[in-house]
N, C-alpha and C. Protein backbone atom coordinates (compact mmCIF):
# COMPACT_ATOMS: atom_id res chain seq x y z
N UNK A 1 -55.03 -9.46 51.91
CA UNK A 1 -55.09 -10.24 50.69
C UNK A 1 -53.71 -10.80 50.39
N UNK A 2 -53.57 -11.87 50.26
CA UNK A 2 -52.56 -12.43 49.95
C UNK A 2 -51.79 -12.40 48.67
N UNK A 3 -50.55 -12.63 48.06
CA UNK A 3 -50.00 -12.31 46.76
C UNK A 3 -50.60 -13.36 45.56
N UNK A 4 -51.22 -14.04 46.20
CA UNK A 4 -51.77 -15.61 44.90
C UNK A 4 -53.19 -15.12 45.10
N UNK A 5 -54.03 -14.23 45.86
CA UNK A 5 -55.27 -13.32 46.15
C UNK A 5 -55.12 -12.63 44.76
N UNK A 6 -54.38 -12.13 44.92
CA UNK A 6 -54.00 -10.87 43.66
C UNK A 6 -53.76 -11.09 42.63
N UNK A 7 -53.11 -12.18 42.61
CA UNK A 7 -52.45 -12.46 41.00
C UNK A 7 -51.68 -12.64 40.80
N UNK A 8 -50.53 -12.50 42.16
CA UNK A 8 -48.98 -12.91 42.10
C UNK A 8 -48.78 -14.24 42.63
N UNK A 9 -48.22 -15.07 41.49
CA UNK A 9 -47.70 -16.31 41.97
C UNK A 9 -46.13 -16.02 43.10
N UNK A 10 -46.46 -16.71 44.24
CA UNK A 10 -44.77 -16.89 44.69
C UNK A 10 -44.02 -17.63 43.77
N UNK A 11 -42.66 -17.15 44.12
CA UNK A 11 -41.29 -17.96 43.54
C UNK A 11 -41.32 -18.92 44.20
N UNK A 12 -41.25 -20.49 43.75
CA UNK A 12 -40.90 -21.73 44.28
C UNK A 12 -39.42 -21.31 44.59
N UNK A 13 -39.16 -22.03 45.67
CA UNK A 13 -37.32 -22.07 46.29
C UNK A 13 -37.24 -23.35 45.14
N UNK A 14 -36.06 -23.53 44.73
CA UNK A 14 -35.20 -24.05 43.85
C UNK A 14 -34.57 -25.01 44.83
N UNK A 15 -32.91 -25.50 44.33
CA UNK A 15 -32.71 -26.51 45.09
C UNK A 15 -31.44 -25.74 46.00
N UNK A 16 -31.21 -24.34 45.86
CA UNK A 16 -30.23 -23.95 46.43
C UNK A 16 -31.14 -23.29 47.65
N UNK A 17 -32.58 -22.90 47.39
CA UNK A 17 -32.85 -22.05 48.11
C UNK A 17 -33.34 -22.86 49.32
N UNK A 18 -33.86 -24.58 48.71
CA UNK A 18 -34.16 -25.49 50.48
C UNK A 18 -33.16 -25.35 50.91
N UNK A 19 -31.73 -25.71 50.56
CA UNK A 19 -30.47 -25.66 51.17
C UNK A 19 -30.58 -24.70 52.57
N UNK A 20 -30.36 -23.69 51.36
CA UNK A 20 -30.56 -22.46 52.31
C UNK A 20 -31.27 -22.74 53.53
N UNK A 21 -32.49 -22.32 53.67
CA UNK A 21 -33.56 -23.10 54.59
C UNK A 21 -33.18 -23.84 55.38
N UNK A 22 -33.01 -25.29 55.05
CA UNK A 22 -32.08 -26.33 55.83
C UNK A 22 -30.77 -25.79 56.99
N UNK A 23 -29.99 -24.94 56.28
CA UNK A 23 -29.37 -24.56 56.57
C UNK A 23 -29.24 -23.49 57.67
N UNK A 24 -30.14 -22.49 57.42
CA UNK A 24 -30.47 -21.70 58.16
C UNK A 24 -31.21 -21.79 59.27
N UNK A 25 -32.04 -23.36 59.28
CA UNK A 25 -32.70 -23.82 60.58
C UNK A 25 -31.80 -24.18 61.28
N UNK A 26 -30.81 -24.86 60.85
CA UNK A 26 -29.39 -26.09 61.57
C UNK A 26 -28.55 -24.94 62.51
N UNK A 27 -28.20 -23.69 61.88
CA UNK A 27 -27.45 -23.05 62.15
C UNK A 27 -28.17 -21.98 63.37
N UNK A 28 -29.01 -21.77 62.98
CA UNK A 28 -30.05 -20.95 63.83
C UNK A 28 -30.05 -22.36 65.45
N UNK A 29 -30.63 -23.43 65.12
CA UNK A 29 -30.09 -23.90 66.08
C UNK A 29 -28.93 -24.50 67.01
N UNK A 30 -28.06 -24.68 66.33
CA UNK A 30 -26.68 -24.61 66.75
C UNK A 30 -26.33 -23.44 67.50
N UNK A 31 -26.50 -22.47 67.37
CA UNK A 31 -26.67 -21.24 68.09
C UNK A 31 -27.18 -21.49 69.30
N UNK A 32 -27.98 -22.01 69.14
CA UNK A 32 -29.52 -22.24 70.67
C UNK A 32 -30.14 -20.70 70.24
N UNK A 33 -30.25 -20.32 69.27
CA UNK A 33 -31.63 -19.15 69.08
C UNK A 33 -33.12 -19.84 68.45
N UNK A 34 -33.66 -18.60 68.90
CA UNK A 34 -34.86 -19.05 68.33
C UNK A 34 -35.18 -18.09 67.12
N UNK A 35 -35.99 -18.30 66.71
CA UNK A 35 -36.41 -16.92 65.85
C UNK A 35 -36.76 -15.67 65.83
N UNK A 36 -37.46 -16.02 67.20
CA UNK A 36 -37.39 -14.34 67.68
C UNK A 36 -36.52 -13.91 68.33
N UNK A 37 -35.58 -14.74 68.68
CA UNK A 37 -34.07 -13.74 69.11
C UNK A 37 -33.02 -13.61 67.49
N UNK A 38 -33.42 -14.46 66.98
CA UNK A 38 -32.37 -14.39 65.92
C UNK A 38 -33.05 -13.17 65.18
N UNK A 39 -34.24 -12.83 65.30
CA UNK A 39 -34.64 -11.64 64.57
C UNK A 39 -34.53 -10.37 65.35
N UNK A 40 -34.16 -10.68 66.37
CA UNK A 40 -33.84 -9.36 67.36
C UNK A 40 -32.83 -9.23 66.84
N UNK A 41 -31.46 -9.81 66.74
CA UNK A 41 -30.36 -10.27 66.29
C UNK A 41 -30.00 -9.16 64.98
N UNK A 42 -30.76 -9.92 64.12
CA UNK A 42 -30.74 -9.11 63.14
C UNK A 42 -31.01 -7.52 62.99
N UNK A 43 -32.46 -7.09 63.42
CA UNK A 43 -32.92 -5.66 63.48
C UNK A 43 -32.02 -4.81 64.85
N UNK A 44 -31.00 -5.28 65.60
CA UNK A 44 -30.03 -4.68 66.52
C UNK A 44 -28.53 -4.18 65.13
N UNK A 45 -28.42 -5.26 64.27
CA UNK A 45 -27.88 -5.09 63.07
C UNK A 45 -28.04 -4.48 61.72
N UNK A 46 -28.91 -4.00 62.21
CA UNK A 46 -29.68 -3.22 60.60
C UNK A 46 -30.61 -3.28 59.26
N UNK A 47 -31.16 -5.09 59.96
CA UNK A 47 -31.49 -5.83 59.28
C UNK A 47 -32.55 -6.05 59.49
N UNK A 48 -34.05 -5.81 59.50
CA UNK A 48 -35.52 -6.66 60.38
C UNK A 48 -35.83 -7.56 59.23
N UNK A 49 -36.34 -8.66 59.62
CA UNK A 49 -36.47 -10.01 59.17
C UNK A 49 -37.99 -10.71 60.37
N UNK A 50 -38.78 -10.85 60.25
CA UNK A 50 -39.50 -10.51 61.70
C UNK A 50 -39.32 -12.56 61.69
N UNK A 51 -39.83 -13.06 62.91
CA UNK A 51 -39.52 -14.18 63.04
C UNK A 51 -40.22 -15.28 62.18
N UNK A 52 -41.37 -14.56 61.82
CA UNK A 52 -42.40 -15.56 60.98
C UNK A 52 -41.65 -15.62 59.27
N UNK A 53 -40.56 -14.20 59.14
CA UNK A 53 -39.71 -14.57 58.08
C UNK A 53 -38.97 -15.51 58.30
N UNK A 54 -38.55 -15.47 59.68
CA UNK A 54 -37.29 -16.94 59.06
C UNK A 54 -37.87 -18.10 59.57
N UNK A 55 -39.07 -17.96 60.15
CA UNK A 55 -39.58 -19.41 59.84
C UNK A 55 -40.15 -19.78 58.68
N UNK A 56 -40.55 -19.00 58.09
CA UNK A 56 -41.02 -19.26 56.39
C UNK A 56 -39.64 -19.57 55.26
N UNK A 57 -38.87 -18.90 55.47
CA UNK A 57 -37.29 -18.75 54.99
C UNK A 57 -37.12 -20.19 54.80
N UNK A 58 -36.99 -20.58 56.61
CA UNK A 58 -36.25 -22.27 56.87
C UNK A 58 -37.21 -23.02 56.04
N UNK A 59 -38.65 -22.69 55.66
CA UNK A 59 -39.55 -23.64 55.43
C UNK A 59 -39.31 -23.92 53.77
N UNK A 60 -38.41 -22.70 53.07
CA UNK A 60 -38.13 -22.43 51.78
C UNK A 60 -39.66 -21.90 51.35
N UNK A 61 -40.29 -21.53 51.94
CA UNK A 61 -41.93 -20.49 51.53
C UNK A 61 -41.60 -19.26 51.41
N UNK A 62 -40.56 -18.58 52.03
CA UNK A 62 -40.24 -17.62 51.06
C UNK A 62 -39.04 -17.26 50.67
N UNK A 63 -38.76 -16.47 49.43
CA UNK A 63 -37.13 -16.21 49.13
C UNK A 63 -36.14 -15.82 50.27
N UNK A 64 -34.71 -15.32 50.09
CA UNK A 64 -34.26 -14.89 50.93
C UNK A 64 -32.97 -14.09 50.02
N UNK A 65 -33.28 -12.89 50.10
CA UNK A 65 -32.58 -11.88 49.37
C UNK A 65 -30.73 -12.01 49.25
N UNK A 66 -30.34 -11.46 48.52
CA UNK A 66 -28.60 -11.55 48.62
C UNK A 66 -28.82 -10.92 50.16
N UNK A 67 -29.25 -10.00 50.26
CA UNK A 67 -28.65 -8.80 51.36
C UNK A 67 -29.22 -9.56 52.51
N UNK A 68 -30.24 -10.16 52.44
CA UNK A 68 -31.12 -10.82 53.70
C UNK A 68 -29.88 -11.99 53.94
N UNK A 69 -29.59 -12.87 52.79
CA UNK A 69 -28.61 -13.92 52.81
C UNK A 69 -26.92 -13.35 53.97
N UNK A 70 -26.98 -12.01 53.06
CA UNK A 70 -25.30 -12.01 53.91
C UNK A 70 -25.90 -11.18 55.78
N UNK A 71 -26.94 -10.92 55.65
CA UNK A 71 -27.20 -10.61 57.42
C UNK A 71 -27.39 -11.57 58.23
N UNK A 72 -27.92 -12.80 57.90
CA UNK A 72 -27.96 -14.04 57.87
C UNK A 72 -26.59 -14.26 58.67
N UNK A 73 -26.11 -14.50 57.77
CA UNK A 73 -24.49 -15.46 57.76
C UNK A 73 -23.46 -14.44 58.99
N UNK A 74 -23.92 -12.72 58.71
CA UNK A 74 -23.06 -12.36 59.80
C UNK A 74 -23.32 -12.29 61.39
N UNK A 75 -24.75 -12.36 61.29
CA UNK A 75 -25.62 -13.03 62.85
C UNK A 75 -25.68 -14.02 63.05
N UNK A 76 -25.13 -15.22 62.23
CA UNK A 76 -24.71 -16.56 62.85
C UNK A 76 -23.39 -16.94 62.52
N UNK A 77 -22.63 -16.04 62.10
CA UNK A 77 -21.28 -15.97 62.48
C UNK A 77 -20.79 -17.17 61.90
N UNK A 78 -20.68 -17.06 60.42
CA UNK A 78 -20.69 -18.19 59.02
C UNK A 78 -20.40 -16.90 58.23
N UNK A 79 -19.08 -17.87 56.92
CA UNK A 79 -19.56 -17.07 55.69
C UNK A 79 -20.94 -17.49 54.92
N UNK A 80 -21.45 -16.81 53.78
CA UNK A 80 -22.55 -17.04 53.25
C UNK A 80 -22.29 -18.58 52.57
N UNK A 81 -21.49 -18.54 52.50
CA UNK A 81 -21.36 -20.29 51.48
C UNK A 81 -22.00 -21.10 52.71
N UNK A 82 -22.18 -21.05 53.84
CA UNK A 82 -22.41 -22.29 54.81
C UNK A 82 -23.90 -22.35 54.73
N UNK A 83 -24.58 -21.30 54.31
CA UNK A 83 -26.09 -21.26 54.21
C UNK A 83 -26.28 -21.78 52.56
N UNK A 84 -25.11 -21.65 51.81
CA UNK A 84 -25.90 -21.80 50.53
C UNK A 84 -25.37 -23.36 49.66
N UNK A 85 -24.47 -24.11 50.56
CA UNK A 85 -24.28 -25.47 50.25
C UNK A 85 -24.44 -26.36 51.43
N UNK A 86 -24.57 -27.85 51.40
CA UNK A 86 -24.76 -28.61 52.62
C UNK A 86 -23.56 -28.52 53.14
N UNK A 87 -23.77 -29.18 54.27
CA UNK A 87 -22.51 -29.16 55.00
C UNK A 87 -21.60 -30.55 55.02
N UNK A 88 -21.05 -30.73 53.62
CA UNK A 88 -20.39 -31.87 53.53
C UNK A 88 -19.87 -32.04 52.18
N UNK A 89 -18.44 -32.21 52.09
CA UNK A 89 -17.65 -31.85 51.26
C UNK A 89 -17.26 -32.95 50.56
N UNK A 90 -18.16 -34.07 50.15
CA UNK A 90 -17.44 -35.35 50.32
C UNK A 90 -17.64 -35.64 48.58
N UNK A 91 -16.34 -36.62 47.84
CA UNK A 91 -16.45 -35.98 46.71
C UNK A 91 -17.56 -37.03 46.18
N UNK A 92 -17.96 -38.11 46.75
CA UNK A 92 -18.51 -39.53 46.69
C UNK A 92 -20.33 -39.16 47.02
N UNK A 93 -20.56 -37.58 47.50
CA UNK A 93 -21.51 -36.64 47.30
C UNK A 93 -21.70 -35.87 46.61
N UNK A 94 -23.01 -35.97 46.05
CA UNK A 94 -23.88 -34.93 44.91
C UNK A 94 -24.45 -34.19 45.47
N UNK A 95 -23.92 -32.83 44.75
CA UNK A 95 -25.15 -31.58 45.49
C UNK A 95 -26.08 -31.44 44.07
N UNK A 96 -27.19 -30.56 44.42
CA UNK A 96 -27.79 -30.22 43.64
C UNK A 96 -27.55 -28.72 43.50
N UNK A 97 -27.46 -27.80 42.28
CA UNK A 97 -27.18 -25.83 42.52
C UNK A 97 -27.95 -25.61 41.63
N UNK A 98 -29.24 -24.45 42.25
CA UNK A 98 -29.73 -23.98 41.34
C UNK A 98 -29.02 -23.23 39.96
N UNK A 99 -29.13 -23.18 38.58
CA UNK A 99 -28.74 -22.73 37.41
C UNK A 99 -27.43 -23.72 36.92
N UNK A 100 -27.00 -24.91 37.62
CA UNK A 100 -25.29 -25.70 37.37
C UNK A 100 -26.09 -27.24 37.13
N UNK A 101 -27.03 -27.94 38.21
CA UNK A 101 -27.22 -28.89 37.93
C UNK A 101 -26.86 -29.51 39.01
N UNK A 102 -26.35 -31.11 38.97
CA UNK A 102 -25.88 -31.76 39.87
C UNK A 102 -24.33 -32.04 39.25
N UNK A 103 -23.77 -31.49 40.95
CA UNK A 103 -22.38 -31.43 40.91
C UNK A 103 -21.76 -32.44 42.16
N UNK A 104 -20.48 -32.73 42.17
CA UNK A 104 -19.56 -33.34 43.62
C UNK A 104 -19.67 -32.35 44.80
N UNK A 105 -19.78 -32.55 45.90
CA UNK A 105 -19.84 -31.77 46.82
C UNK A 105 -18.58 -30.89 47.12
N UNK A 106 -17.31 -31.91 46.73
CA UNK A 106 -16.31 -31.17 46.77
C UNK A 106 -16.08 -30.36 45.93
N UNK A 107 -16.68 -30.69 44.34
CA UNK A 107 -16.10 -29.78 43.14
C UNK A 107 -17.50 -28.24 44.02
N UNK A 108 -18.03 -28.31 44.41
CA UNK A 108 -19.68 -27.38 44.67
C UNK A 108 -18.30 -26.30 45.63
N UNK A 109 -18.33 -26.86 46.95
CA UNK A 109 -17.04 -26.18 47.85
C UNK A 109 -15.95 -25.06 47.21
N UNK A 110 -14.89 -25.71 46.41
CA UNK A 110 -14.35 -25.03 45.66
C UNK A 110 -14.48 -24.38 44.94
N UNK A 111 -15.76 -24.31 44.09
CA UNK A 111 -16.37 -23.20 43.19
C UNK A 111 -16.81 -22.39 43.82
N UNK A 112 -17.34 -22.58 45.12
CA UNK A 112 -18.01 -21.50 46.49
C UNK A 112 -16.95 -20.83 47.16
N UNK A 113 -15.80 -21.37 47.48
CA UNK A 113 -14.73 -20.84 47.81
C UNK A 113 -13.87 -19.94 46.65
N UNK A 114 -14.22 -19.98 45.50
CA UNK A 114 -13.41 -19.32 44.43
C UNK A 114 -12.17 -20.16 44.32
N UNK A 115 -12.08 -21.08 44.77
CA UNK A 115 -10.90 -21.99 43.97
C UNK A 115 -11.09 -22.63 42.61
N UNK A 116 -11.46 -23.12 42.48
CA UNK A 116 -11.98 -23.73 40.64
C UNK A 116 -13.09 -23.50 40.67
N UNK A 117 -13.12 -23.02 38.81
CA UNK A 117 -14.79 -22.90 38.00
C UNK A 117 -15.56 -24.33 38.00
N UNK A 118 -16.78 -24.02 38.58
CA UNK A 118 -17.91 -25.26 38.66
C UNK A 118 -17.97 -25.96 37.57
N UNK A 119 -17.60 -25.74 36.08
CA UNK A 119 -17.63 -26.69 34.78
C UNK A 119 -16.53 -27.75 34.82
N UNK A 120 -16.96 -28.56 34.31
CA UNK A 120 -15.34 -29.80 34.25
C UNK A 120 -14.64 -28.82 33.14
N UNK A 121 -13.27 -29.53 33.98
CA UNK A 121 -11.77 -29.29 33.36
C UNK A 121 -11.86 -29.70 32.44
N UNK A 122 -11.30 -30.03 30.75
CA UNK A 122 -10.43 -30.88 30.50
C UNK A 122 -9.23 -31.14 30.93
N UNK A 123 -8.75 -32.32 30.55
CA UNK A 123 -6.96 -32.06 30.63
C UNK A 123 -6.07 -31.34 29.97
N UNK A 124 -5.71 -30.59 30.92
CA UNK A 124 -4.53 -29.48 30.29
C UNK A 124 -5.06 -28.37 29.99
N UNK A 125 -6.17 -28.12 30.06
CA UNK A 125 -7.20 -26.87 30.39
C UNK A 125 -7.06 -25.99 28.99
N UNK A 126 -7.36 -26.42 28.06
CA UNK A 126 -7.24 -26.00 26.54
C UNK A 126 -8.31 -24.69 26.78
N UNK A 127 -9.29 -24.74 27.29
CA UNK A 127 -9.78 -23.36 27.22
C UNK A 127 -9.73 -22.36 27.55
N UNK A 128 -8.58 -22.38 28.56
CA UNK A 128 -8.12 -21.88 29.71
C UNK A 128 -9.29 -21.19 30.82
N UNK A 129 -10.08 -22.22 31.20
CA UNK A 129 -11.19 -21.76 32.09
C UNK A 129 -10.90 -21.37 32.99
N UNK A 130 -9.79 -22.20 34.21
CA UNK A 130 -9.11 -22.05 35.67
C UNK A 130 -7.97 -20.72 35.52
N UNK A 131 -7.63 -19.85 34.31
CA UNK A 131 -7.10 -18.53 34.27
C UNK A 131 -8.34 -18.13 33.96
N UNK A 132 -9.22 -18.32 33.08
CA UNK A 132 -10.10 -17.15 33.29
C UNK A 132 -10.66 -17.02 34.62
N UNK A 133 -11.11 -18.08 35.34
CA UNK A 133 -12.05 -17.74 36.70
C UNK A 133 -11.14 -17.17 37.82
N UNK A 134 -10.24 -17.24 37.63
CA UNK A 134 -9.15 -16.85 38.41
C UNK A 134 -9.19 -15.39 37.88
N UNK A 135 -9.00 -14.89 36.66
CA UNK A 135 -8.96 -13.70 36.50
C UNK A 135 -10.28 -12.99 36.88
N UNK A 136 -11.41 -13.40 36.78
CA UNK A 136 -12.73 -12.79 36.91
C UNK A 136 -13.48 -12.52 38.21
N UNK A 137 -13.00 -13.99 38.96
CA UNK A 137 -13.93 -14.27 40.07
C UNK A 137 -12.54 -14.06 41.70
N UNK A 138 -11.91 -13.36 41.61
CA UNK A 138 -11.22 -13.14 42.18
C UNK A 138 -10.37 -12.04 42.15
N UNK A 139 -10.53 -10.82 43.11
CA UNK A 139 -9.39 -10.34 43.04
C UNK A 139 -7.97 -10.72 43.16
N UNK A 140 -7.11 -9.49 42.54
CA UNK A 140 -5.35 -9.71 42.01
C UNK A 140 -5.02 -10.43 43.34
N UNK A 141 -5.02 -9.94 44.49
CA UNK A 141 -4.74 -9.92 45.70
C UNK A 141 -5.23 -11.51 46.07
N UNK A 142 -5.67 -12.07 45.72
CA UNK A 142 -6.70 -13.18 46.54
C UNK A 142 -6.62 -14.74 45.19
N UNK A 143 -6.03 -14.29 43.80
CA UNK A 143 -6.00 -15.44 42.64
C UNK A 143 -4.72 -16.62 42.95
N UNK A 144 -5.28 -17.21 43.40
CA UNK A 144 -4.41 -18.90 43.65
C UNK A 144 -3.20 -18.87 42.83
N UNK A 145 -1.92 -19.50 43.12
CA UNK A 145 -0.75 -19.34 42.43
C UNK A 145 -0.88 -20.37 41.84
N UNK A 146 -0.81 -20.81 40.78
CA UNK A 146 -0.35 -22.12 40.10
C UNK A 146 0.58 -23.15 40.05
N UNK A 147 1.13 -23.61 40.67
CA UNK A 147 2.75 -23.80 40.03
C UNK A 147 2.74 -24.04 38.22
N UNK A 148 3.29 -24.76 37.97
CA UNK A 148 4.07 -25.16 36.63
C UNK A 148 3.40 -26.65 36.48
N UNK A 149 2.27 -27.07 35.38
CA UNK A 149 1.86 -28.31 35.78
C UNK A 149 0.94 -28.56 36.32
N UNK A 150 0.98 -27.89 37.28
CA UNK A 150 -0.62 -28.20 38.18
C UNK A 150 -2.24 -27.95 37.52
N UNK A 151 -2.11 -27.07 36.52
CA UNK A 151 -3.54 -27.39 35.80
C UNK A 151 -3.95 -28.21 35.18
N UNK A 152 -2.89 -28.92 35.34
CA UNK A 152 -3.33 -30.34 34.00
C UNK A 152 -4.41 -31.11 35.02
């Protein structure tokens, strides 16, 4: 019996989760795997995913967990950001992110990388958003230096 048999609606994938998908087909083939090696792949790693998951995955038919996401990324030998934005940084490109909206591809990058918070700046950063995300979303060890000026 299926979950819409029962009474459970599936989760529609959103616009981060085709990404994903997209992503995870491109990369899966770039590899030269298939699905059933990439799922060997995985369950040799600690991970079973059987192949009809990640063909449903790529298809965005079904979710794909944080934990499923980062086994993903370390069996195709990517950080997780490469599965969860397109592959193109261009600022003259719009991504779409599930819960943000439509953003620049480059401003999308840098918020994925932990370099700047995904909200626009103002000038001169009166709210001080780029110290807070810096303080929050980054460890001490890893928070971008500023110079003098440069947040404006």
């Amino acid at each position: 019996m299926s979950e819409q048999q029962r009474g459970r609606r599936a989760i529609e994938a959103g616009p981060t989760g085709k990404t994903v998908g997209e992503n995870l087909a491109r990369l899966r083939k770039v590899r030269g795997l298939t699905t059933r090696q990439l799922s060997g792949l995985l369950e040799r790693n600690g991970r079973h995913i059987p192949a009809s998951g990640i063909t449903r995955m790529e298809k965005a038919e079904r979710q794909v967990t944080a934990d499923e996401l980062v086994a993903l990324a370390a069996a195709l030998r990517v950080n997780p950001s490469a599965l969860l934005l397109p592959l193109n940084d261009d600022p003259a490109t719009t991504v779409e992110i599930t819960g943000v909206g439509t953003v620049s591809a480059e401003d999308a990058w840098d918020w994925m990388d932990g370099e700047m918070p995904i909200e626009p700046i103002e000038p001169g950063d009166p709210s001080g958003a780029i110290l807070q995300f810096q303080l929050y979303a980054r460890p001490a060890g890893r928070r971008m230096q500023l110079s003098p000026g440069e947040e404006d």
